[in-house]
Protein backbone atom coordinates (compact mmCIF):
# COMPACT_ATOMS: atom_id res chain seq x y z
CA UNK A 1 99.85 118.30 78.12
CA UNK A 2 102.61 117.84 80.44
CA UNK A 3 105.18 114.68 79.60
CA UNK A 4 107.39 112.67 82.35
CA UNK A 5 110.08 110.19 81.67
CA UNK A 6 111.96 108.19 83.96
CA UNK A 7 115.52 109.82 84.97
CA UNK A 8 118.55 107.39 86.89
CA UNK A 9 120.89 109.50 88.84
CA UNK A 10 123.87 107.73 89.89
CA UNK A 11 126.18 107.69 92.89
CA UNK A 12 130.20 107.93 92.02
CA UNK A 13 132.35 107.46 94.52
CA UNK A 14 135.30 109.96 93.69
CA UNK A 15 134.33 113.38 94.54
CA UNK A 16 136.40 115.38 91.61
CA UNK A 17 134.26 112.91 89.37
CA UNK A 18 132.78 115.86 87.06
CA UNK A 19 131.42 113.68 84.24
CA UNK A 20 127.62 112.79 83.62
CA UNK A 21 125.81 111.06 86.20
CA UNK A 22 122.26 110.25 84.99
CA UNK A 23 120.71 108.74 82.22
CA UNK A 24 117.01 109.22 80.29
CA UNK A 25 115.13 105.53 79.99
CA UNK A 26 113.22 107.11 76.76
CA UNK A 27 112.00 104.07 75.28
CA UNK A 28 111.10 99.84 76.46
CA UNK A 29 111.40 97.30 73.45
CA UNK A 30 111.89 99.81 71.19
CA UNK A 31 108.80 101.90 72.41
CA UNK A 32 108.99 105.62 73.65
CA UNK A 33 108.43 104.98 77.67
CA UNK A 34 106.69 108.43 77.98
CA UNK A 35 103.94 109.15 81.01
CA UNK A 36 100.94 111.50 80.95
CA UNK A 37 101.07 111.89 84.60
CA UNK A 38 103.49 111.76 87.32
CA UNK A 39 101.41 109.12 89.22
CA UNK A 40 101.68 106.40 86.02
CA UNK A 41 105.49 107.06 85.69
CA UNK A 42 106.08 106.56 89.50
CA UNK A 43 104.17 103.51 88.97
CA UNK A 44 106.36 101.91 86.66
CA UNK A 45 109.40 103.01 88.31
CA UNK A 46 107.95 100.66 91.39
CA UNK A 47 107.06 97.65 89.09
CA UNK A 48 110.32 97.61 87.56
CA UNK A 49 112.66 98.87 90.34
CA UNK A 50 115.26 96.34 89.82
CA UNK A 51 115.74 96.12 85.93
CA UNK A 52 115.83 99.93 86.31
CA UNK A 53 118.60 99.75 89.14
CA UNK A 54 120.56 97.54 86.54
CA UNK A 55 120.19 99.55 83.54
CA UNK A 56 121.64 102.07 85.14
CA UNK A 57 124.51 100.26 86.94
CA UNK A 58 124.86 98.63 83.44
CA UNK A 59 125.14 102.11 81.85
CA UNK A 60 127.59 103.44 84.26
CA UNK A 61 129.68 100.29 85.35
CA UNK A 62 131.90 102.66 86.99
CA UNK A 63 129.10 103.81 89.24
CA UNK A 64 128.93 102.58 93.05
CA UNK A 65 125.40 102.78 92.76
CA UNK A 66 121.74 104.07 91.66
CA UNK A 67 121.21 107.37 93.72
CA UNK A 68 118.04 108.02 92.34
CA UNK A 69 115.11 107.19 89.77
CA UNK A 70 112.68 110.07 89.12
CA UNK A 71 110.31 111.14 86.75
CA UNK A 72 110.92 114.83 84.96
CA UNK A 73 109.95 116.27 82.04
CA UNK A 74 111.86 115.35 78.96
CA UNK A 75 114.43 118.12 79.16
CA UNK A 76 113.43 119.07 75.37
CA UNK A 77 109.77 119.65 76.64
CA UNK A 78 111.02 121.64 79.63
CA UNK A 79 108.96 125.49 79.65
């Protein structure tokens, strides 16, 4: 059964920055946040756009902004 969790890319503004620049949202109130279908995880990414937008500025304060929010396959689950 294929798996999808939600993935925020972010935007840095320096270009030599060479550090990570996403973070996984694997679990909500200490649940895993884990999607049988692409469809239900795109969902959720459009219900809670903005707490999404500032996890991930939260994450990476030193971010300019979100670049992206995706779903992908838990890289551990990747074949």
């Amino acid at each position: 059964m294929k798996e999808f969790i939600i993935l925020i890319v972010m935007f840095f503004a320096d270009p030599t920055y060479s550090g990570d620049d996403s973070v996984r949202v694997l679990t909500y109130q200490g649940k895993p946040l884990i999607f049988d279908t692409v469809q239900k995880c795109e969902k959720w990414i459009d219900n809670d756009l903005e707490n999404l937008i500032a996890f991930g500025e939260a994450y990476y304060p030193e971010a300019i902004t979100v670049k992206s929010i995706m779903c992908v396959p838990p890289i551990d689950r990747i074949s």
